[in-house]
Protein backbone atom coordinates (compact mmCIF):
# COMPACT_ATOMS: atom_id res chain seq x y z
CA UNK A 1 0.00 0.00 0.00
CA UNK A 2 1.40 3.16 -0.46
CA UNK A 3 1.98 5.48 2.24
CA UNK A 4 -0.47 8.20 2.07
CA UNK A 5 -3.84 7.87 0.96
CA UNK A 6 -5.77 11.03 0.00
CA UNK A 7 -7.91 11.07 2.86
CA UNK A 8 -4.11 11.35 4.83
CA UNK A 9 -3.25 14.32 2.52
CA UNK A 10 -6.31 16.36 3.03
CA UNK A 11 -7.35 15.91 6.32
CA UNK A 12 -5.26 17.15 9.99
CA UNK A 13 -3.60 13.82 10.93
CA UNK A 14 -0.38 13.30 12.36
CA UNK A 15 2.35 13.42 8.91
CA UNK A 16 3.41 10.01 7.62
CA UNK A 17 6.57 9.14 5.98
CA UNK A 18 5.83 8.45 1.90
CA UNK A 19 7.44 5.62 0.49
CA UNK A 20 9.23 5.21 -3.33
CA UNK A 21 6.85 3.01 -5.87
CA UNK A 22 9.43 0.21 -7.64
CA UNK A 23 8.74 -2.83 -9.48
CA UNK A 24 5.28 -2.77 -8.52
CA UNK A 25 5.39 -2.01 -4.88
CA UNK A 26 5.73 0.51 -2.16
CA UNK A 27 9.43 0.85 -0.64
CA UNK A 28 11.26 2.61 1.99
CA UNK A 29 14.15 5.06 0.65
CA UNK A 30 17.12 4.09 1.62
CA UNK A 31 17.74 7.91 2.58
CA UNK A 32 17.71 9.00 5.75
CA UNK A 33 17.05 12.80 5.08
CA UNK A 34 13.55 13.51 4.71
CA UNK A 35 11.91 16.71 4.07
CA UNK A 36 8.52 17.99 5.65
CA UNK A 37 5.74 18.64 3.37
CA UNK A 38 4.20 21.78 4.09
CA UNK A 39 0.30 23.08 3.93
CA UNK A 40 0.97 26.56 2.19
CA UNK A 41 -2.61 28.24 3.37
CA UNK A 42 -1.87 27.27 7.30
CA UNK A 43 1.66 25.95 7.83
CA UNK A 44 0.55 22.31 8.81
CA UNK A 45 3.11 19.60 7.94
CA UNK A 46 0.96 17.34 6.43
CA UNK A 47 3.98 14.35 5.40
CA UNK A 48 7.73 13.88 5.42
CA UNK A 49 9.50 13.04 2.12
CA UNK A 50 12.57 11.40 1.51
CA UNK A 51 15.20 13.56 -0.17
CA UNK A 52 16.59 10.33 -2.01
CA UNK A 53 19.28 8.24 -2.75
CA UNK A 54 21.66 6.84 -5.52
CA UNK A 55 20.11 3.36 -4.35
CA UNK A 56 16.64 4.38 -5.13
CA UNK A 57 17.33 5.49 -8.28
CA UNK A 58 19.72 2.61 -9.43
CA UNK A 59 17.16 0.20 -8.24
CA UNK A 60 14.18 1.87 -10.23
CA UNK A 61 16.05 2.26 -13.62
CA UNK A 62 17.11 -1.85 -13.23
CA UNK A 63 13.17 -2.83 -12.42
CA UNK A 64 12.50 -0.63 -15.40
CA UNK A 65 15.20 -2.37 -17.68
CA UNK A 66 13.77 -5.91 -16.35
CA UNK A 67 10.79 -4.80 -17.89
CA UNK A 68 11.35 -3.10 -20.96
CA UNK A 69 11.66 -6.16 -23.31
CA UNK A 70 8.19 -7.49 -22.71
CA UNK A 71 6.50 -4.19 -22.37
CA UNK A 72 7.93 -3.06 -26.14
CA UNK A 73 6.51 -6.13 -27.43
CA UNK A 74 3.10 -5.53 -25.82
CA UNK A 75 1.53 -4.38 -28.75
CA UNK A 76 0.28 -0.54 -28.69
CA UNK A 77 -3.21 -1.46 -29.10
CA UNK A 78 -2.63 -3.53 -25.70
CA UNK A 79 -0.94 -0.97 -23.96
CA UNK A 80 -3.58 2.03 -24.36
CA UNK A 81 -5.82 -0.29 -22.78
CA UNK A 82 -4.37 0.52 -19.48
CA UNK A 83 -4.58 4.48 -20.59
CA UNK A 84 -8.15 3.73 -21.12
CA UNK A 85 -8.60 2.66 -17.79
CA UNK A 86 -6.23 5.05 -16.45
CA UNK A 87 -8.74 7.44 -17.56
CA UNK A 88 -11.08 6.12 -16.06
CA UNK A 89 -9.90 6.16 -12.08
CA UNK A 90 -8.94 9.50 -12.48
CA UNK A 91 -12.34 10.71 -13.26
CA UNK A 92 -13.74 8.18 -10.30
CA UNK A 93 -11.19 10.12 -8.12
CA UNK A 94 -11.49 13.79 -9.55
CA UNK A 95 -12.63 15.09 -6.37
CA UNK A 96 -10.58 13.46 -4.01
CA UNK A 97 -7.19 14.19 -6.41
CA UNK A 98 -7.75 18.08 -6.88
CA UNK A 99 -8.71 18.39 -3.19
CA UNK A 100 -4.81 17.02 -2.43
CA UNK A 101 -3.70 19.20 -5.33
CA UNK A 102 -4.84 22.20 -3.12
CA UNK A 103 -3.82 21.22 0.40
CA UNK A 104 -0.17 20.91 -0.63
CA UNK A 105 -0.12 23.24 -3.46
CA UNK A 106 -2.02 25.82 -2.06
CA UNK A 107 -4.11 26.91 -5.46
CA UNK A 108 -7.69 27.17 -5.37
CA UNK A 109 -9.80 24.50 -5.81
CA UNK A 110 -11.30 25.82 -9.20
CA UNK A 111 -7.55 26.08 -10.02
CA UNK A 112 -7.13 22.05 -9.45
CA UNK A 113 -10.08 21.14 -11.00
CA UNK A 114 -8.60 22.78 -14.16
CA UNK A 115 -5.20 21.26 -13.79
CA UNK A 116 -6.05 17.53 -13.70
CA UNK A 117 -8.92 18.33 -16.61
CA UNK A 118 -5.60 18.88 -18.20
CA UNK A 119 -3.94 16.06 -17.11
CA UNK A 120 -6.68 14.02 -17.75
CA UNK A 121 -6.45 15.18 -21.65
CA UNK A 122 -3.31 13.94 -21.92
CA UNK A 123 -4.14 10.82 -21.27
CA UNK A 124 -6.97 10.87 -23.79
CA UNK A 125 -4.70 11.99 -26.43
CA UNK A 126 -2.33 8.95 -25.77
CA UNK A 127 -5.01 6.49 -26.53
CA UNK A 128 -4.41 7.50 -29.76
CA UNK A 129 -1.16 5.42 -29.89
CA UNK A 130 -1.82 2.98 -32.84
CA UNK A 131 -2.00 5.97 -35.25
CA UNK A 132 0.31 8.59 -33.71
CA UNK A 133 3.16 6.10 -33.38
CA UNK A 134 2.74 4.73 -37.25
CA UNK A 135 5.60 5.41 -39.45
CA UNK A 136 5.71 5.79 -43.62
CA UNK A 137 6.98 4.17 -46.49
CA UNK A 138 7.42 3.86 -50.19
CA UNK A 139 7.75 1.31 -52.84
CA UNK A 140 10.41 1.20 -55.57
CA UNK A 141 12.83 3.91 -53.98
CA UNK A 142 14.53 2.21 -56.68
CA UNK A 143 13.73 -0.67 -59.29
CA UNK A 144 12.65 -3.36 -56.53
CA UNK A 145 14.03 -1.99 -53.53
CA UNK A 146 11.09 -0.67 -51.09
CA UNK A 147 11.37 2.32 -48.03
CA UNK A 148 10.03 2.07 -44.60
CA UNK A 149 10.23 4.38 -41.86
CA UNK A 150 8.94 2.53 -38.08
CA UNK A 151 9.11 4.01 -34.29
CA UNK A 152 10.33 1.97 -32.09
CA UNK A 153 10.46 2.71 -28.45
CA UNK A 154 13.30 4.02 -26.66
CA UNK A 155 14.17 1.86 -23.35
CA UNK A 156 13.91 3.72 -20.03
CA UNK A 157 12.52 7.21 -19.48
CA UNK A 158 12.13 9.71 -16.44
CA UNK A 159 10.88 13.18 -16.01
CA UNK A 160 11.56 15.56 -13.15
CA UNK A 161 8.57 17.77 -12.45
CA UNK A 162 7.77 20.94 -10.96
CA UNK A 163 5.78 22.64 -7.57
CA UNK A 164 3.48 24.51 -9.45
CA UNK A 165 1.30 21.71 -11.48
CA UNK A 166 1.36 18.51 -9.36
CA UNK A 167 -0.88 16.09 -11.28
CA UNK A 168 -1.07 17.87 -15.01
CA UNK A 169 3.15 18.26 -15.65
CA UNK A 170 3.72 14.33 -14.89
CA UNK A 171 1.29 13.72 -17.40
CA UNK A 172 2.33 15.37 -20.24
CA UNK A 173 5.13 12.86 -20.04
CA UNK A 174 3.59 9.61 -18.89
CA UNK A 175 1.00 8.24 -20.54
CA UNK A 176 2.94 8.90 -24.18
CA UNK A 177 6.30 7.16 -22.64
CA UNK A 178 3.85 3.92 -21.47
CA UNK A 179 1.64 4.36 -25.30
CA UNK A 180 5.14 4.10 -26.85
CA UNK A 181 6.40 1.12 -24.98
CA UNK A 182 9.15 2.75 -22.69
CA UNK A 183 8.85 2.24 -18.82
CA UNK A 184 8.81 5.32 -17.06
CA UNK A 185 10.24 6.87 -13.46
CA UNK A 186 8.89 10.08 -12.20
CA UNK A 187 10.73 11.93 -9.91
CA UNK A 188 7.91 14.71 -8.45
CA UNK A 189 8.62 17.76 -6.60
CA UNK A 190 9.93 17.67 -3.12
CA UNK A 191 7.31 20.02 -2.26
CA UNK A 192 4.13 18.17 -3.97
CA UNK A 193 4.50 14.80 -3.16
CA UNK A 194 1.49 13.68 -1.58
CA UNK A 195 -0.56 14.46 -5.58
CA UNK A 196 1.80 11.44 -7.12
CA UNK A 197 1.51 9.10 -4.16
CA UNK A 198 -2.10 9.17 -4.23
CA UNK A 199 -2.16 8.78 -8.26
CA UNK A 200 0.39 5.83 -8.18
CA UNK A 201 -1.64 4.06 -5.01
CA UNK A 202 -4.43 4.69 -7.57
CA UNK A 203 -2.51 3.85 -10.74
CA UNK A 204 -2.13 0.38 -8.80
CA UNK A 205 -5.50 -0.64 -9.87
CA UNK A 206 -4.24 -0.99 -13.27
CA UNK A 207 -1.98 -4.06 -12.86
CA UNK A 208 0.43 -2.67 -14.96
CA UNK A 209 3.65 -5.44 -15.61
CA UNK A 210 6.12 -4.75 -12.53
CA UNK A 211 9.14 -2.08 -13.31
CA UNK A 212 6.61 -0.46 -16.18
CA UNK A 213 5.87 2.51 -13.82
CA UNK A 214 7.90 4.06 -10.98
CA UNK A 215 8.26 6.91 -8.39
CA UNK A 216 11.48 8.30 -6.49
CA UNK A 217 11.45 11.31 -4.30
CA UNK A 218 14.18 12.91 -3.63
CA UNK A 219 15.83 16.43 -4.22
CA UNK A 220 19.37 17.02 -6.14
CA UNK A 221 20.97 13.53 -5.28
CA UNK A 222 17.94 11.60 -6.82
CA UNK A 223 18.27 14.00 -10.28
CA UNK A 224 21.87 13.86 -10.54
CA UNK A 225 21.88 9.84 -10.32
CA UNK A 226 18.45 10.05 -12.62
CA UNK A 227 21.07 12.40 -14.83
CA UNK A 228 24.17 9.71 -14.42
CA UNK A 229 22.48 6.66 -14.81
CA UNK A 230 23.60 4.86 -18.12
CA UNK A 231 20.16 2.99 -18.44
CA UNK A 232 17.64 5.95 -18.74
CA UNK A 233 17.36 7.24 -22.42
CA UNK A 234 15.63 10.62 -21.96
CA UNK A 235 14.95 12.38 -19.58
CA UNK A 236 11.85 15.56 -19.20
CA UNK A 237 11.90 18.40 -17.14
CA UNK A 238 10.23 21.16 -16.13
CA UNK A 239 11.58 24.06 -13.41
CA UNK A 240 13.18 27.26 -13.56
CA UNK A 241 15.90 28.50 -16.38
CA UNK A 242 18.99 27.80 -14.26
CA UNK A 243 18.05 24.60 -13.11
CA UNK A 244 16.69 23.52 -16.74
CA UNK A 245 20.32 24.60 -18.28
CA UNK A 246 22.09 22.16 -15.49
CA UNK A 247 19.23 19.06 -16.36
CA UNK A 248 19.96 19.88 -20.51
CA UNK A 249 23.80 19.95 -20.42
CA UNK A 250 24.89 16.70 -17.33
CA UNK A 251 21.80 14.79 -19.30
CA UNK A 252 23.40 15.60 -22.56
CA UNK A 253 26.99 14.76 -21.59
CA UNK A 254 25.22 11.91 -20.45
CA UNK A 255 24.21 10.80 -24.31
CA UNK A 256 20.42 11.18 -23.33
CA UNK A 257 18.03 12.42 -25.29
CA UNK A 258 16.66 15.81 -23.09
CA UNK A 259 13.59 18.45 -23.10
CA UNK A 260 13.86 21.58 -20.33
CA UNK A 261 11.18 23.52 -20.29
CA UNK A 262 12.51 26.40 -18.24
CA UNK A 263 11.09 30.19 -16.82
CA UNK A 264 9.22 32.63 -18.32
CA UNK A 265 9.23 36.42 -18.43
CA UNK A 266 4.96 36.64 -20.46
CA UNK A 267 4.11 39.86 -21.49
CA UNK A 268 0.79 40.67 -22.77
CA UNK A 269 0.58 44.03 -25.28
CA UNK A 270 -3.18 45.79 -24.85
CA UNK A 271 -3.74 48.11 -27.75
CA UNK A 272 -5.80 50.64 -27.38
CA UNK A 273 -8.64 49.46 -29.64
CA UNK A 274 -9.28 46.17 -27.14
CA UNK A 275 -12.15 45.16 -25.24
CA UNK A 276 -10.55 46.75 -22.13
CA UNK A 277 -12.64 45.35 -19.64
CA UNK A 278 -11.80 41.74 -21.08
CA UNK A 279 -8.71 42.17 -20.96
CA UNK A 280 -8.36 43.32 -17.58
CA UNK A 281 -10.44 40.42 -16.52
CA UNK A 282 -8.25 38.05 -18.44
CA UNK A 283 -4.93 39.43 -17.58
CA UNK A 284 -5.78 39.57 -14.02
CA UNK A 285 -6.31 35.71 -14.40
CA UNK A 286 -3.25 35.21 -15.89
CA UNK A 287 -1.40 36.83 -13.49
CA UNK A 288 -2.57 36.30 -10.39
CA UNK A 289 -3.99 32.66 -10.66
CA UNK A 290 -2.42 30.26 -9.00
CA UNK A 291 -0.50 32.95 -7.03
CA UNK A 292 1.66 33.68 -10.02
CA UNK A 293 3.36 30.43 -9.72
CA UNK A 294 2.64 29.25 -13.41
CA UNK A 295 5.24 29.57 -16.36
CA UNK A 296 2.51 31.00 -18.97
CA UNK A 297 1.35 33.85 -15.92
CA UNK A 298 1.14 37.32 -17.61
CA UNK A 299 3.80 39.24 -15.45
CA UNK A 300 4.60 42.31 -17.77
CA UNK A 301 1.08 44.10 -19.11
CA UNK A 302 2.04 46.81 -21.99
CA UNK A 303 -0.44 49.31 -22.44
CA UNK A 304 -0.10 51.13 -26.40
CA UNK A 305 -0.87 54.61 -26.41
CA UNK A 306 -4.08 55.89 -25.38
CA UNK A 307 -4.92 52.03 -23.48
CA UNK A 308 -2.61 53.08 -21.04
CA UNK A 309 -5.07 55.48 -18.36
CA UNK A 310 -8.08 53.27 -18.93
CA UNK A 311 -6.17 49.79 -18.51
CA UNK A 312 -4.41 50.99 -15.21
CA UNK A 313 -7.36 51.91 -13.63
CA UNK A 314 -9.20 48.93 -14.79
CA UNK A 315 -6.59 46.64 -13.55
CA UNK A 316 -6.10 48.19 -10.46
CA UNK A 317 -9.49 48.06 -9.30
CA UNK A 318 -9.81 44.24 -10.30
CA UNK A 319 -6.81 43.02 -8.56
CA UNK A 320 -7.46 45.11 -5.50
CA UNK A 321 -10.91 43.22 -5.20
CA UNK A 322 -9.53 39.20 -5.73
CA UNK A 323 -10.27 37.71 -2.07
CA UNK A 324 -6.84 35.85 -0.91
CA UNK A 325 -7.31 33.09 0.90
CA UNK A 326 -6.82 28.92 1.39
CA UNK A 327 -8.08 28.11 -1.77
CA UNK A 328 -10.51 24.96 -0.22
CA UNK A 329 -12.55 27.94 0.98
CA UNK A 330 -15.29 29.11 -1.30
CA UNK A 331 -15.23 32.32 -2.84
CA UNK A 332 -11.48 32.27 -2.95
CA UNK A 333 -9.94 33.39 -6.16
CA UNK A 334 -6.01 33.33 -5.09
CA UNK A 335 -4.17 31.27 -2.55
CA UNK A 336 -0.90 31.28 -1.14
CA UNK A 337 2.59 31.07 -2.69
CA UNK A 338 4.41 27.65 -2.02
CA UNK A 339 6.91 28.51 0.75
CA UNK A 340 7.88 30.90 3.49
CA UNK A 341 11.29 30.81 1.04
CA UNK A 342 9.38 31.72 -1.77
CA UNK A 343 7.01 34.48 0.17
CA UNK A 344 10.35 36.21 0.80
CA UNK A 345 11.67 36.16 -2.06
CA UNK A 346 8.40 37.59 -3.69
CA UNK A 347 8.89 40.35 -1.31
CA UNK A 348 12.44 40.86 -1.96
CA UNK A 349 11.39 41.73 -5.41
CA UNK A 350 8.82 43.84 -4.88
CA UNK A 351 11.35 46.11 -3.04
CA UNK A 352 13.76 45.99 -5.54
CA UNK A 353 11.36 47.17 -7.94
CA UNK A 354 10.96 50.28 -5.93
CA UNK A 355 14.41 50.70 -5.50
CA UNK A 356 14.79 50.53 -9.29
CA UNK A 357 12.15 53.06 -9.70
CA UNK A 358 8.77 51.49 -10.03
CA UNK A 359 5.92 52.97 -8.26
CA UNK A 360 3.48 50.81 -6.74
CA UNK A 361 -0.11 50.56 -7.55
CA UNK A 362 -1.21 47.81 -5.02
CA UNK A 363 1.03 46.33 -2.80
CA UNK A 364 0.61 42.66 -2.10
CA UNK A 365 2.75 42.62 0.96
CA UNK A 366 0.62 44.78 3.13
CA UNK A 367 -2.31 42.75 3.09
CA UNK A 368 -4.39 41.30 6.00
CA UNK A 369 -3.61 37.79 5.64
CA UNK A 370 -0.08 37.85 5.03
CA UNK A 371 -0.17 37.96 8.79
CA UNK A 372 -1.74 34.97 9.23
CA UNK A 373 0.47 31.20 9.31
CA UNK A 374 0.24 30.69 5.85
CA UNK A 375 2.40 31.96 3.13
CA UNK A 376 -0.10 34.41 1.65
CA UNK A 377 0.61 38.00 -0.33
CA UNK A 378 -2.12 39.91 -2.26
CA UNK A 379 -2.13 40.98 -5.72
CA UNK A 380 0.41 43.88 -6.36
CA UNK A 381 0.91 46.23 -9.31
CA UNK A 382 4.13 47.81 -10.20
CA UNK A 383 4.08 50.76 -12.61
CA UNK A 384 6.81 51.92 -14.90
CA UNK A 385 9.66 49.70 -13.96
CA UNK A 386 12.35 50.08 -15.59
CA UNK A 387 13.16 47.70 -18.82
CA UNK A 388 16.83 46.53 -17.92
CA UNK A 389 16.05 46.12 -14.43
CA UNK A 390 16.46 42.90 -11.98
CA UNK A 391 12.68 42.98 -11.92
CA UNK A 392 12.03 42.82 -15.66
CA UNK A 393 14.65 40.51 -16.55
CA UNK A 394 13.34 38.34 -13.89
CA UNK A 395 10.73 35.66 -12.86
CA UNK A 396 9.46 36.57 -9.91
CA UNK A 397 6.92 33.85 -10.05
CA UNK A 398 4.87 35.46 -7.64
CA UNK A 399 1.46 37.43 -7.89
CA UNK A 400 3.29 40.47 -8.90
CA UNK A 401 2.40 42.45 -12.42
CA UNK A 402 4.22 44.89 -13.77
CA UNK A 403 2.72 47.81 -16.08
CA UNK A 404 4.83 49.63 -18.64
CA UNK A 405 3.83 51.57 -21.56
CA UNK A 406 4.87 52.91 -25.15
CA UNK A 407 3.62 54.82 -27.74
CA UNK A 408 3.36 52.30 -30.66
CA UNK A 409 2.71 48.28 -31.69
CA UNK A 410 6.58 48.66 -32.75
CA UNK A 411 7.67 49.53 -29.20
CA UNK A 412 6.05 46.83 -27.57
CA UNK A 413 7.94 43.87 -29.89
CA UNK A 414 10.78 45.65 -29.42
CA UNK A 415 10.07 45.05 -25.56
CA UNK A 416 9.56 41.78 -26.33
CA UNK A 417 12.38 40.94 -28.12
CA UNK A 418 14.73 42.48 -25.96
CA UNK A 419 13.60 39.90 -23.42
CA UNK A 420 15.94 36.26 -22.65
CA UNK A 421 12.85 34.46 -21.90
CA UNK A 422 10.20 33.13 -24.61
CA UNK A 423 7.75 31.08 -23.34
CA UNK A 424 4.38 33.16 -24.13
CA UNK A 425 3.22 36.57 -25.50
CA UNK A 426 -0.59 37.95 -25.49
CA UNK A 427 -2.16 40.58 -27.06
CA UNK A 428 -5.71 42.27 -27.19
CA UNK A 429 -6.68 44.25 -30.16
CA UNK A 430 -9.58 44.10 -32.37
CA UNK A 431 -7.34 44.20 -35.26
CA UNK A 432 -6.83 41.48 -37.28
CA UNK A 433 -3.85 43.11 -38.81
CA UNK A 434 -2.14 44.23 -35.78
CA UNK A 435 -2.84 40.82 -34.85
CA UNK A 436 -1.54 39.08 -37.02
CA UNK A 437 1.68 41.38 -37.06
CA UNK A 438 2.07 40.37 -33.58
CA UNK A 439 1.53 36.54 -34.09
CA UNK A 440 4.30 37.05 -36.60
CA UNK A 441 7.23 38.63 -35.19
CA UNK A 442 6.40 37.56 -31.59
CA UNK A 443 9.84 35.60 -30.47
CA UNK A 444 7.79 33.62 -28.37
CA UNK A 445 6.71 29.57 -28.88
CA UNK A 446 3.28 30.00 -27.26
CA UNK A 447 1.18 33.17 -28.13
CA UNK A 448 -2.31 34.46 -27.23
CA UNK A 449 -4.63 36.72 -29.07
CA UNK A 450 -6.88 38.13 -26.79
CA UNK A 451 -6.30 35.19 -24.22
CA UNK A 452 -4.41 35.31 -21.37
CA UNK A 453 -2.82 32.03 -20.78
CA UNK A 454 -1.86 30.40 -23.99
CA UNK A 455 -1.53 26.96 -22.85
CA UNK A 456 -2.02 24.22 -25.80
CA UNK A 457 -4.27 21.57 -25.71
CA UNK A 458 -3.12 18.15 -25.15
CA UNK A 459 -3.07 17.40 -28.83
CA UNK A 460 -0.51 20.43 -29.78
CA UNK A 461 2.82 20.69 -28.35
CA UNK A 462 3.80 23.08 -24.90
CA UNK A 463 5.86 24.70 -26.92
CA UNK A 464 8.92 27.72 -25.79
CA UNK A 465 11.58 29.55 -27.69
CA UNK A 466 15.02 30.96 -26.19
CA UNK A 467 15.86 30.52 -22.30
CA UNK A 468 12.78 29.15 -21.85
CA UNK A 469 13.00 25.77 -23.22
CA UNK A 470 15.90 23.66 -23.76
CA UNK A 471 15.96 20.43 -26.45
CA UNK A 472 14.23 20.01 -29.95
CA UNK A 473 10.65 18.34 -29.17
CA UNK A 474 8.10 19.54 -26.71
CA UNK A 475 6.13 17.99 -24.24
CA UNK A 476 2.60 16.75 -25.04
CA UNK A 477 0.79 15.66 -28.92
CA UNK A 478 2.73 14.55 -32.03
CA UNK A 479 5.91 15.94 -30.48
CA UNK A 480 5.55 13.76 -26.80
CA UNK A 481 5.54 10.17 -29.29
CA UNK A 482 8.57 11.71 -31.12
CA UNK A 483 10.53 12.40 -28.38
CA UNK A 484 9.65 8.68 -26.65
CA UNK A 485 10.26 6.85 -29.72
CA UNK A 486 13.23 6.45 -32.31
CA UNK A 487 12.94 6.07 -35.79
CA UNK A 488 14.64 3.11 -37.93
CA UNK A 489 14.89 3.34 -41.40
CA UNK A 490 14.49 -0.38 -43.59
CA UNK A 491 15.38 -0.81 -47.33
CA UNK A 492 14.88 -3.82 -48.39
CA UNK A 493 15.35 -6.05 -51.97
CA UNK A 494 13.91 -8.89 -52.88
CA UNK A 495 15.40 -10.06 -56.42
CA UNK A 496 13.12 -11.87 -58.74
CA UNK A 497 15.56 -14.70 -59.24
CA UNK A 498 15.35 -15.64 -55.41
CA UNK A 499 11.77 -16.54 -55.34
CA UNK A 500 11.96 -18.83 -58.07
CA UNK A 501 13.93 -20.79 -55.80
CA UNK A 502 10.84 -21.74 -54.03
């Protein structure tokens, strides 16, 4: 059994130790560091989590390796059957999985609910295995000689997720690693264990083959040896810019195949022809949903000429009304930030931003709650900060927006391209042209028009340009089945003069 059910992880009972998933069972780590696992809306530790060991890893990847050679036989249209099922418990469980979402993660409820539809779509998308995973050919390349072009799965896979998206990040990785016939090791977030443990005690039910699906926790120690380890083929990650460079280059010099999807800097452009009360509505979602904490949160809003007095009132009185608070209360529309660590750091920004120049709208640190044991801060607004500042070069990945403003469409790509980061860009206009100017010359890989948080569908890839993603094929759709799979080429001749042999 593993060892914390959901009813553990969302109710106020003494913290219990979580265990590692391997080879079809629940295991002690042979660490003896563990972590606690914090409630971020009132301080409670609510489990303890091994910070992991070479051991744990080693003896993952070898269950895994055990059981690669039967599982790439198991024909695809076998495998998805398990997805289908997969599907399945997670809608049986949808309540009980998004409520454990929000006691460790600390978004609202609403916020959850989204997240594992997401996750959830994944999964659907996989099913479609038998045709995504098909290859091509041709006949008579030349006289008699015939061209074909199969996948074929890769051998051992892991991915290293984030904080911010317990249950929908992990599953833009595994159910296309299992469709494609590789067994698969997540390693989840220190900080968001308890959402994996309850999924794998609940993944159980499928009776997978042993070593086909594992979980290690653990911190740096458990990456590095997930990094080292000559038996995993590829590896997927998702974190912060710094840490995403150090996964890309020791998993590369490793001779694994690697995608880092890394921070995020989004600015959205509002033109001066937009729907400005949409767009306040909708950038105020962006950026402060989920505290900030998301890597396609709006965090720079550019108002174009005359937008510029209408959408700074607008957005000041909207974010100055969202009610803070644990987000398993109703009516709460933003809870807290992960960590006390985090909290400050937030903060730390915010003053730097004044230092720097900005002035500030609405200031997140001052409000009621932040008193309280949680690791709360309102909304806040900075105005005018400077462009070559720490605080615009920087994720802050906190409920902090910045406002800025120029005089013309040009200015604002400008802005944007002057930026390190390109994970998203938004814009809201009325005009198709300026529109489609802006989809254009946008050096971004995901881009809204007149929506806030650009975030694909299952079925297209999360995609990212510069310091925000590392690698050549995305997470998620078409690109998730090439990344777990590798292509062989066959050319093959059959002379006439053979078969008369027979």
């Amino acid at each position: 059994m593993s060892s914390m059910s959901t009813s553990e992880a969302t109710k106020s009972t003494p913290p219990r130790e979580l265990n590692l998933y391997i080879n079809g069972q629940w295991q002690r780590s042979k660490s003896v560091d563990y972590q606690d696992v914090m409630n971020p809306a009132t301080g409670d530790v609510i489990g303890r989590v091994p910070l992991g060991a070479r051991e744990d890893v080693d003896h993952a990847v070898r269950a895994a390796s055990q059981a690669f050679p039967d599982w790439r036989r198991t024909p695809p249209e076998d495998r998805i059957q398990y997805l289908f099922k997969l599907k399945q418990i997670l809608e049986d469980h949808f309540e009980e999985i998004a409520r454990t979402i929000t006691t460790e993660n600390g978004k609202t409820l609403a916020e959850s609910r989204g997240e594992l539809r997401r996750a959830i779509e994944n999964v659907e998308v996989a099913c479609g295995i038998p045709s995504l995973m098909q290859g091509y050919n041709l006949e008579d390349v030349a006289q008699g000689i015939d061209e074909t072009m199969i996948r074929q799965p890769l051998g051992v896979v892991a991915a290293i997720t984030p904080f911010n998206f317990p249950a929908m990040i992990p599953f833009w990785f595994l159910p296309y690693a299992l469709a494609c016939g590789n067994p698969f090791i997540l390693k989840p977030s220190e900080r968001v264990p308890l959402s994996s443990a309850f999924m794998f005690e609940l993944m159980e039910q499928l009776r997978l083959p042993r070593g086909v699906l594992s979980m290690v926790h653990g911190s740096k120690a458990a990456v590095d040896a997930l990094l080292e380890h000559p038996d995993v083929r590829a590896i997927s990650f998702v974190g912060s810019t710094p840490v995403a460079r150090y996964v890309y280059a020791q998993a590369a010099a490793h001779g694994k195949r690697v995608q880092c999807q890394g921070g995020a800097k989004n600015p959205v452009l509002v033109l001066p022809d937009a729907d400005i009360d949409a767009a306040t509505r909708i950038t105020c979602d962006s950026a402060f949903g989920c505290a900030g904490q998301r890597c396609l949160a709006v965090s720079v809003a550019v108002t174009v000429g005359e937008a510029r007095e209408r959408f700074t009132q607008s957005v000041t009185d909207v974010a100055s009304s969202l009610r803070v608070g644990n987000g398993l209360e109703e009516h709460v529309q933003m809870g807290p930030v992960i960590t006390p660590e985090s909290k400050s750091r937030i903060e730390s920004f915010i003053a730097k931003g004044v230092d720097e120049g900005a002035k500030v709208l609405l200031d997140g640190r001052g409000d009621a709650i932040a008193k309280s044991r949680g690791n709360f801060l309102g909304p806040t607004l900075l105005q005018d900060v400077p462009p070559h500042s720490v605080v615009a070069q920087n994720e802050i990945f906190g409920p902090v927006l910045s406002l800025n403003h120029v005089k013309t469409i040009d200015e604002g790509i400008e802005l944007l391209a002057h930026s390190s980061f390109g994970n998203q860009a938004s814009i809201f206009t009325a005009s198709g042209a300026a529109a489609r100017r802006f989809r254009y010359e946008a050096p971004v890989g995901n881009l809204g028009i007149n929506i806030g948080v650009a975030a694909p569908m299952a079925y297209f890839p999360f995609s990212g340009w510069k310091d925000s993603f590392f690698g050549v094929l995305h997470a998620q759709g078409r690109d998730a089945v090439q990344f777990y799979t590798q292509e062989k080429v066959v050319i093959e001749r059959w002379p006439k003069e053979w078969s008369r042999k027979f």
